[in-house]
C-alpha atoms as a PDB file:
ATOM      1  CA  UNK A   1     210.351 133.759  81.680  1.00  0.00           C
ATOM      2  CA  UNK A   2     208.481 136.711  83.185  1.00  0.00           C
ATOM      3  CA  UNK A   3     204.865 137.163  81.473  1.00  0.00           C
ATOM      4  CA  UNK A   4     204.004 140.775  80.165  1.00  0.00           C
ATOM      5  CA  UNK A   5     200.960 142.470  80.885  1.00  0.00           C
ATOM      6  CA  UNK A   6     199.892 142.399  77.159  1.00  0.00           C
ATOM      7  CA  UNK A   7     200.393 138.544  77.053  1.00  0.00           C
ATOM      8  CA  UNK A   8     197.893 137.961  80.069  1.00  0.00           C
ATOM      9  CA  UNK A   9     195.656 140.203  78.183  1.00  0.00           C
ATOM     10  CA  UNK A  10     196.010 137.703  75.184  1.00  0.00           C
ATOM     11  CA  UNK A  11     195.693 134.265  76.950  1.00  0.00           C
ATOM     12  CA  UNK A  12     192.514 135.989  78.597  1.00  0.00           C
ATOM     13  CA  UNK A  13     191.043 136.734  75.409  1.00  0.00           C
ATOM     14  CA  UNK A  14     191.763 133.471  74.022  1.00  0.00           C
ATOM     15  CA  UNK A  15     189.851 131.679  76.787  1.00  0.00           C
ATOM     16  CA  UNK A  16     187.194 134.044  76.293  1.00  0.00           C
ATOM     17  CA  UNK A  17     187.200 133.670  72.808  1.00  0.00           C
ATOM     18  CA  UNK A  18     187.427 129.646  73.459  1.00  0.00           C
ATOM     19  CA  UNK A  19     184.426 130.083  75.913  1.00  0.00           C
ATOM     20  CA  UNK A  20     181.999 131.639  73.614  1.00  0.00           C
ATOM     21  CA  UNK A  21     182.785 129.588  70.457  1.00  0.00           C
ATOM     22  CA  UNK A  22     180.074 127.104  71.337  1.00  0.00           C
ATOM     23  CA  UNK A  23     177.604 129.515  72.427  1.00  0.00           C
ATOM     24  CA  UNK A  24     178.117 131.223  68.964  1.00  0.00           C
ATOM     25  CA  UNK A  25     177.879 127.662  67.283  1.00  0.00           C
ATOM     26  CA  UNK A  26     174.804 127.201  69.219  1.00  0.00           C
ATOM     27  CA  UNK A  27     173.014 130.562  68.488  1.00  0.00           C
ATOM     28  CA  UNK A  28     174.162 130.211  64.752  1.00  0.00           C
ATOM     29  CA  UNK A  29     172.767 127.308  64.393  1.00  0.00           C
ATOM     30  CA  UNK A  30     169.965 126.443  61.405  1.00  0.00           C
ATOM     31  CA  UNK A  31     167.223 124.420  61.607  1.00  0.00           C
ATOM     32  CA  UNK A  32     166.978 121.314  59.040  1.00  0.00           C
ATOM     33  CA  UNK A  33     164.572 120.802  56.199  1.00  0.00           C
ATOM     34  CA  UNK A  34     161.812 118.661  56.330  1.00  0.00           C
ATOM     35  CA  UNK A  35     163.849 116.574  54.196  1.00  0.00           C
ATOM     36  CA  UNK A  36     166.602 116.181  56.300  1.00  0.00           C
ATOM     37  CA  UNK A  37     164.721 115.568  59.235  1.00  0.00           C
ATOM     38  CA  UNK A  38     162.332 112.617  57.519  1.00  0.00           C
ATOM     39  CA  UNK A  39     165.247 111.257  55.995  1.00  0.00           C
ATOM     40  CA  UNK A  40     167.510 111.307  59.368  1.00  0.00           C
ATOM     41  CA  UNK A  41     164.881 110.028  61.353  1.00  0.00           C
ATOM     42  CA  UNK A  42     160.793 110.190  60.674  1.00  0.00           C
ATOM     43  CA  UNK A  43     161.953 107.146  57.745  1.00  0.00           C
ATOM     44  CA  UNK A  44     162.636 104.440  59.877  1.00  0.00           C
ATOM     45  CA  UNK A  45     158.733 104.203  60.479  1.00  0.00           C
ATOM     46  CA  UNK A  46     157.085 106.671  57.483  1.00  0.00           C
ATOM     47  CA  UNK A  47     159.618 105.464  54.583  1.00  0.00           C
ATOM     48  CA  UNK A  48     157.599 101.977  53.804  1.00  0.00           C
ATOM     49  CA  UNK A  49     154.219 102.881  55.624  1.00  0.00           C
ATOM     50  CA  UNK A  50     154.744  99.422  57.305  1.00  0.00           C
ATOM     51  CA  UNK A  51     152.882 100.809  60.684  1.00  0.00           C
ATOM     52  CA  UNK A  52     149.208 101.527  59.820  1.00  0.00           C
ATOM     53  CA  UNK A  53     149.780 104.663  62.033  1.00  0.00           C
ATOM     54  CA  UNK A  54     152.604 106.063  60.542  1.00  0.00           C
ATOM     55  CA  UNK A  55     151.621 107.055  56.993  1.00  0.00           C
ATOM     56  CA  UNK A  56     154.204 106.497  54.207  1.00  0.00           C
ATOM     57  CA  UNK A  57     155.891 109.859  52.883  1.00  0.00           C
ATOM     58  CA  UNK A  58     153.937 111.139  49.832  1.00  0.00           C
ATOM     59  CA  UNK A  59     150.880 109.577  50.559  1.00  0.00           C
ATOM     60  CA  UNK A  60     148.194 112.672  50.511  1.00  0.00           C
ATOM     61  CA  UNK A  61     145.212 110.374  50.765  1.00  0.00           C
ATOM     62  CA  UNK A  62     146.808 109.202  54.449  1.00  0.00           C
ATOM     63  CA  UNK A  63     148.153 112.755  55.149  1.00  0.00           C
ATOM     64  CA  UNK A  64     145.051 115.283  54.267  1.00  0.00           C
ATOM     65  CA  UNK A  65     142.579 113.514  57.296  1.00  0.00           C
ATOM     66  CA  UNK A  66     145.053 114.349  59.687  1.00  0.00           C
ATOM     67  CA  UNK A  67     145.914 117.794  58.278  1.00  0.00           C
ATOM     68  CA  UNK A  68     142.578 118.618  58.699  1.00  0.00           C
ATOM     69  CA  UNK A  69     142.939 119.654  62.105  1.00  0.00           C
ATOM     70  CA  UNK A  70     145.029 121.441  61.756  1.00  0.00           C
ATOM     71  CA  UNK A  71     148.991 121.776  61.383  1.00  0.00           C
ATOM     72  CA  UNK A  72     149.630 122.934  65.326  1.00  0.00           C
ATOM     73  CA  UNK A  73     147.214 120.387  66.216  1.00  0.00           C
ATOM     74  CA  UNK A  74     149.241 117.815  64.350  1.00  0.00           C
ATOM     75  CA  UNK A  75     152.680 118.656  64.847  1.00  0.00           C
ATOM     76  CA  UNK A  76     151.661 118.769  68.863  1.00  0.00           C
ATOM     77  CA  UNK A  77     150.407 115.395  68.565  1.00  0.00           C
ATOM     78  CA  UNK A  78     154.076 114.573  67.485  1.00  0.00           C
ATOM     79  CA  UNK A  79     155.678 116.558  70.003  1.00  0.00           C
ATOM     80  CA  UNK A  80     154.381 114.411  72.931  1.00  0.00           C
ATOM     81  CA  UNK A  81     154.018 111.811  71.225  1.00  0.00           C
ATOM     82  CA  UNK A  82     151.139 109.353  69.965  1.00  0.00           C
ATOM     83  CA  UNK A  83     150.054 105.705  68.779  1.00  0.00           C
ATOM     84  CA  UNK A  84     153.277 104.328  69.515  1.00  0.00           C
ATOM     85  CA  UNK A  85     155.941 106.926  68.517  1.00  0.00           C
ATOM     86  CA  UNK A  86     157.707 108.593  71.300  1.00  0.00           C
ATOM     87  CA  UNK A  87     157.657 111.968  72.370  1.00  0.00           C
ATOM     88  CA  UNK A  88     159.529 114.208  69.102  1.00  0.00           C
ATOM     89  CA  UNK A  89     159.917 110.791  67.003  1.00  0.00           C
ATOM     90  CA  UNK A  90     162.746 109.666  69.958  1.00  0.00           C
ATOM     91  CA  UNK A  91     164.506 112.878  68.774  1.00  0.00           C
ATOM     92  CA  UNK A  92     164.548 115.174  71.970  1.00  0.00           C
ATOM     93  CA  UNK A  93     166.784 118.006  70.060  1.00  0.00           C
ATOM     94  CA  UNK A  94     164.141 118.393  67.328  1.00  0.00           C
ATOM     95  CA  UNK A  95     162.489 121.580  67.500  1.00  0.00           C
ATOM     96  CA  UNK A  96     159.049 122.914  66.566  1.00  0.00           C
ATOM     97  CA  UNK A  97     160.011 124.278  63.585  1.00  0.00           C
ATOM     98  CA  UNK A  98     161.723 120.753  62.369  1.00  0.00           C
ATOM     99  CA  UNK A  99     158.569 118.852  62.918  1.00  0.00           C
ATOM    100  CA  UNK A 100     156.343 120.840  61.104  1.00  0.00           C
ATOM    101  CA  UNK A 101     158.725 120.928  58.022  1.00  0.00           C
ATOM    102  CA  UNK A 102     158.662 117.780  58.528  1.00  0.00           C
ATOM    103  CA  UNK A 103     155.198 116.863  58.193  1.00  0.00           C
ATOM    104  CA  UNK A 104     154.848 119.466  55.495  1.00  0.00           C
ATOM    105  CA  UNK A 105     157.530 117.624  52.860  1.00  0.00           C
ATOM    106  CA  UNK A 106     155.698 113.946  54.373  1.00  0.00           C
ATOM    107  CA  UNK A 107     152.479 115.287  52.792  1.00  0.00           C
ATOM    108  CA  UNK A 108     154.072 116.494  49.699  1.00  0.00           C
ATOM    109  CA  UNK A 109     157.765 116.233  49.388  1.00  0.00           C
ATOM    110  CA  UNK A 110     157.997 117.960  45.993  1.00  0.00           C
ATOM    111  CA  UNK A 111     155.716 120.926  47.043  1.00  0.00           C
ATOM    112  CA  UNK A 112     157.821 121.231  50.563  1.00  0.00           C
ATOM    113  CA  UNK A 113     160.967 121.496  48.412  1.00  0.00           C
ATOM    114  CA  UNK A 114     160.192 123.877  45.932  1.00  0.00           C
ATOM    115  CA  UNK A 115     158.801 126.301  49.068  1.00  0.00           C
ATOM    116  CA  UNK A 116     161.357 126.014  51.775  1.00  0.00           C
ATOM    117  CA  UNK A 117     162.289 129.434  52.780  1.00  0.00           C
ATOM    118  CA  UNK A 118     165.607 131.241  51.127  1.00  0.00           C
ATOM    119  CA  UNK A 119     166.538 132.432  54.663  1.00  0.00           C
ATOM    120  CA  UNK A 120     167.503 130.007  57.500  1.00  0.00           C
ATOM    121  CA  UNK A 121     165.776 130.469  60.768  1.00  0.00           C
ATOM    122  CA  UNK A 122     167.641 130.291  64.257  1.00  0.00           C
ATOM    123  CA  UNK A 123     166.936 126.850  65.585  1.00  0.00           C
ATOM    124  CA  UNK A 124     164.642 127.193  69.114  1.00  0.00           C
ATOM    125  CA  UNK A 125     163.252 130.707  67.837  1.00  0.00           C
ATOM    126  CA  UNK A 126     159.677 129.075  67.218  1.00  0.00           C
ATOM    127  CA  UNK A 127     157.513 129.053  70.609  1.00  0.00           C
ATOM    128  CA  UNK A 128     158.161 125.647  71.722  1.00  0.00           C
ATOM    129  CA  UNK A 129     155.211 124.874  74.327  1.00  0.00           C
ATOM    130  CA  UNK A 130     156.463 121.679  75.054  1.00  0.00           C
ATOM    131  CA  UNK A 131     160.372 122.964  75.741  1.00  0.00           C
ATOM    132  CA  UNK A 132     161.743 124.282  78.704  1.00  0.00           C
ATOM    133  CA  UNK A 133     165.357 125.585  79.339  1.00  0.00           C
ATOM    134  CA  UNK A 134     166.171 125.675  83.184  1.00  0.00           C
ATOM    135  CA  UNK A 135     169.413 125.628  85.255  1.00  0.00           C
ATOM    136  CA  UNK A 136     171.258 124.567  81.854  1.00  0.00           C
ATOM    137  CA  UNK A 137     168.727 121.810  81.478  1.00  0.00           C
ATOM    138  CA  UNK A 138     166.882 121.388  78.280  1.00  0.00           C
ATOM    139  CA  UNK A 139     163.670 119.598  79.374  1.00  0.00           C
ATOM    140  CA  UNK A 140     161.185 118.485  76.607  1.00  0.00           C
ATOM    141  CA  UNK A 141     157.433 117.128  77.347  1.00  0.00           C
ATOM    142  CA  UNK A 142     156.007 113.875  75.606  1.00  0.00           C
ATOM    143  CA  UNK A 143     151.928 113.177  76.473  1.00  0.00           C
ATOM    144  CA  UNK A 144     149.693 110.224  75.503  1.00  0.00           C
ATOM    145  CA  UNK A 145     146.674 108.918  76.298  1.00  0.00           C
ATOM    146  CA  UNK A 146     146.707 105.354  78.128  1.00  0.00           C
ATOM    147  CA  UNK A 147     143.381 104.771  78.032  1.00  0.00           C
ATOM    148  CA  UNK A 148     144.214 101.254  76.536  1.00  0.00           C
ATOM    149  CA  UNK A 149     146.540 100.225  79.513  1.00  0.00           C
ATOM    150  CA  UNK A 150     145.222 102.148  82.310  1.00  0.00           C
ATOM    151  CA  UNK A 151     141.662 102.868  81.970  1.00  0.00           C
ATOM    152  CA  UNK A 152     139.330 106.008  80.372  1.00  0.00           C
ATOM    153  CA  UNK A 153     141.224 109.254  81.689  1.00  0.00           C
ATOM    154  CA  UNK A 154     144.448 108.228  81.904  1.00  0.00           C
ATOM    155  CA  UNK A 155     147.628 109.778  80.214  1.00  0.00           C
ATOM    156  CA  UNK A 156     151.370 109.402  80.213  1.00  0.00           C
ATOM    157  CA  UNK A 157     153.507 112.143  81.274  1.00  0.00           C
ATOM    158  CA  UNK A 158     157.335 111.875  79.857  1.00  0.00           C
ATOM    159  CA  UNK A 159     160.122 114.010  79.777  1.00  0.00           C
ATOM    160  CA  UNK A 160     163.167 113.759  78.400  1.00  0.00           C
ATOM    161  CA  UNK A 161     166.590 115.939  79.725  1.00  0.00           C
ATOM    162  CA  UNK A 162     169.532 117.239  77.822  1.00  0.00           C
ATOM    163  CA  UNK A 163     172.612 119.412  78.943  1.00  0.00           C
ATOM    164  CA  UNK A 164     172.206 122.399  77.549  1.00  0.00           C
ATOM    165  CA  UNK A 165     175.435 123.371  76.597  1.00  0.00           C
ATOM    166  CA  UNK A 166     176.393 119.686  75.497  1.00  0.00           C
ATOM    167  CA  UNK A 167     173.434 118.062  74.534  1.00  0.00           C
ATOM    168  CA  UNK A 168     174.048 115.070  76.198  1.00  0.00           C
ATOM    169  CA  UNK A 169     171.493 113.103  77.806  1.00  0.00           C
ATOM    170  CA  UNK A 170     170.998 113.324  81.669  1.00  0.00           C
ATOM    171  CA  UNK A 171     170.299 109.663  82.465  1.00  0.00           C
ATOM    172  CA  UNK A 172     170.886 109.661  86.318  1.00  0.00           C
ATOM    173  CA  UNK A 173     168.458 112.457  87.559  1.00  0.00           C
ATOM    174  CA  UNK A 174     165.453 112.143  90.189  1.00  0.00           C
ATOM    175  CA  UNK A 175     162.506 113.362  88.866  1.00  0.00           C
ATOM    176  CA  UNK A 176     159.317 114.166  90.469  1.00  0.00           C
ATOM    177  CA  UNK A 177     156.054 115.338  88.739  1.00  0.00           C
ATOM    178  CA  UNK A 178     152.773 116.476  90.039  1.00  0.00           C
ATOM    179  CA  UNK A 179     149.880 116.850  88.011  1.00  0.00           C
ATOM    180  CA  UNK A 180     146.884 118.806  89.024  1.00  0.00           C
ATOM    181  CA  UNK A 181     144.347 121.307  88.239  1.00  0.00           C
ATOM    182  CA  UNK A 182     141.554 123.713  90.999  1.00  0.00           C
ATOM    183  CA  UNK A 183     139.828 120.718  91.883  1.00  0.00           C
ATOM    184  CA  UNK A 184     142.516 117.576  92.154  1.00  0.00           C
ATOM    185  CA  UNK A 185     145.654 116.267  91.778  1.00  0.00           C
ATOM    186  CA  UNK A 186     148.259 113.548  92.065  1.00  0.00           C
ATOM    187  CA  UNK A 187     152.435 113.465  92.616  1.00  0.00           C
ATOM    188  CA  UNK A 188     154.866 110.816  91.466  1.00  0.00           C
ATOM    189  CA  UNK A 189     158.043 110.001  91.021  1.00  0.00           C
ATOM    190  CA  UNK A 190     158.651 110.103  86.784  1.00  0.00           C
ATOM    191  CA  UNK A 191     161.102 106.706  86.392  1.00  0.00           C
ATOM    192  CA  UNK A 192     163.611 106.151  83.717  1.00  0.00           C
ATOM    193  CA  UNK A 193     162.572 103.942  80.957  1.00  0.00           C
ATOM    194  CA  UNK A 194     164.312 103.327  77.473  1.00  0.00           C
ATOM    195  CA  UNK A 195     161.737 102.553  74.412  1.00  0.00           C
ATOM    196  CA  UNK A 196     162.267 102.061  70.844  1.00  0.00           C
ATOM    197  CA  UNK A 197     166.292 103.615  72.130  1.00  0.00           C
ATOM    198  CA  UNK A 198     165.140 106.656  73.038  1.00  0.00           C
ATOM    199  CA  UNK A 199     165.602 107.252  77.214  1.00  0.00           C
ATOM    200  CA  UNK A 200     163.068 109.956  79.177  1.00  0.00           C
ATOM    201  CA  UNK A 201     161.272 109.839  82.522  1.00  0.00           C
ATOM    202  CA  UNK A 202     157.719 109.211  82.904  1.00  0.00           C
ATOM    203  CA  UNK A 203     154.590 107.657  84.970  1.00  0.00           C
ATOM    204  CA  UNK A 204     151.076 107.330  84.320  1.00  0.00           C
ATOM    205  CA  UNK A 205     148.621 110.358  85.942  1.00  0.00           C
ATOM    206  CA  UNK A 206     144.909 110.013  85.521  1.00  0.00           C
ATOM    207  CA  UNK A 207     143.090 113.643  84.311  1.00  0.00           C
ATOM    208  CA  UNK A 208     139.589 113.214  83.990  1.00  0.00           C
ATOM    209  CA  UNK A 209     137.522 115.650  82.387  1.00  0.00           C
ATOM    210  CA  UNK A 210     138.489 118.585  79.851  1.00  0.00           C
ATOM    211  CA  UNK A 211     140.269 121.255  82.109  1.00  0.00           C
ATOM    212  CA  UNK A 212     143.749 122.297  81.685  1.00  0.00           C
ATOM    213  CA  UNK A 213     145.965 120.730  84.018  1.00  0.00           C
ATOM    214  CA  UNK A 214     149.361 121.658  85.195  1.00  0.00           C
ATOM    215  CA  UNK A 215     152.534 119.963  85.231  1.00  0.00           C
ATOM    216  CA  UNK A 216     155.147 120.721  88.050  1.00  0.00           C
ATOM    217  CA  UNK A 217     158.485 119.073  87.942  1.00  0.00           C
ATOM    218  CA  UNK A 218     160.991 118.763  90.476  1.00  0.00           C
ATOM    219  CA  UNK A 219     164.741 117.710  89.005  1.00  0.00           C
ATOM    220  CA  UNK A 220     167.518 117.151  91.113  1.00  0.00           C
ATOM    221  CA  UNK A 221     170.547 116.136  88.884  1.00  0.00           C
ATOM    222  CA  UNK A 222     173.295 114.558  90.491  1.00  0.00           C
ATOM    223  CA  UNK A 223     176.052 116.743  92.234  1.00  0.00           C
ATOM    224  CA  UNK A 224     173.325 119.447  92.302  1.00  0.00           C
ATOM    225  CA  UNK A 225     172.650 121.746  95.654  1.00  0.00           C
ATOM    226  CA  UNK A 226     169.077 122.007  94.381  1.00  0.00           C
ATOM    227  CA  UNK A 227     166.768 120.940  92.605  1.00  0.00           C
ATOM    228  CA  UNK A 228     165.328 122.844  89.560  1.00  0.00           C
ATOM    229  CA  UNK A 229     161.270 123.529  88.703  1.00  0.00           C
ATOM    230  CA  UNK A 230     159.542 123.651  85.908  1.00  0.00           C
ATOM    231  CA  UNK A 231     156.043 123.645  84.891  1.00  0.00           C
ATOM    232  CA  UNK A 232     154.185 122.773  81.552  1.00  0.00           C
ATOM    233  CA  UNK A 233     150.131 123.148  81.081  1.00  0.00           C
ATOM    234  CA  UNK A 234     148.836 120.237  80.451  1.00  0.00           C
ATOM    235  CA  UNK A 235     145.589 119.884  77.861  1.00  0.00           C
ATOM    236  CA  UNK A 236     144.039 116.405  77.606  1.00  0.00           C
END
């Protein structure tokens, strides 16, 4: 059967059209409610208030002390990650937006409810300082202090990679970090690790002092001609 020149025309439409679905599923895409993000996945820890860090949902008497720095203080805190939860609650794909919703309805679910906004918001659109998107690669930032297992000054540096376009988990990369600001620095490899189920990268980098450091990453994913940069400042 000889093919037309109209049906060529269709089947390459279709693949276009086939091609760009995801992207449109991707771009369309809504962020959840602080709701549906506590109940998917802060309430394994926050539900019962079982962990003396992790305050229980509804509890304003734990909440307000911590508010009081201030909501991008606080929802930073839970992007790297601190006193024992990991980097974005082990929850790489959450984004800015999703955390502080969440911490809003953990403070006062009823209030958070009766507020959340009419219109959706396009998930990622929030400035996400602790996000990067490079060569496909969706690289997210976790940082806490190790002064208990390391010594006054020290800090651990995690990251944890997704495919952009699938969100799957890149497990089998080689990633190198160097940490430094004008006056010092320090390079090391960032090795795979799996706590609490959720799998990143990460070493331990001392940063004395209160100056902004930088974060340089070199990733070479398997298969890859090259490996891809990033960088991410860094404030103790």
């Amino acid at each position: 059967m000889t093919t037309t020149p109209l049906s060529r025309l269709a089947r390459m439409l279709l693949a276009i059209a086939l091609l760009a679905a995801p992207l449109a599923a991707r771009a369309q895409a809504v962020e959840r409610s602080g709701k549906e993000v506590v109940e998917s996945i802060c309430a394994t820890c926050h539900a019962s208030g079982a962990k003396t860090a992790a305050p229980k949902v509804g509890d304003r008497a734990a909440w307000a002390p911590r508010l009081k720095q201030g909501m991008d203080a606080l929802a930073l805190k839970a992007i790297r990650g601190h006193d024992g939860m990991p980097a974005r609650g082990g929850a790489a794909a959450l984004t800015d937006g999703e955390i502080k919703a969440a911490i809003n309805y953990m403070f006062n679910p009823a209030s958070a409810e009766a507020k959340k906004a009419a219109a959706p918001n396009a998930k990622g659109a929030a400035s996400d300082r602790a996000h990067k998107l490079v060569g496909g690669t969706d690289i997210y930032l976790g940082l806490q202090t190790a002064a208990k297992e390391k010594g006054k000054g020290y800090y651990h540096v995690s990251i944890v990679l997704r495919d952009h376009a699938s969100n799957a988990e890149i497990k089998d990369a080689q990633v190198e970090g160097r940490v430094a600001n004008l006056m010092t620095g320090e390079t090391k490899a960032l090795e795979p690790a799996t706590v609490s189920n959720a799998f990143s990268y990460g070493n331990y980098f001392q940063m004395p002092g209160k100056d902004p450091y930088t974060l340089t990453l070199k990733i070479r994913k398997p298969g890859a001609p090259a490996p891809i940069e990033a960088k991410f400042d860094l404030k103790p």
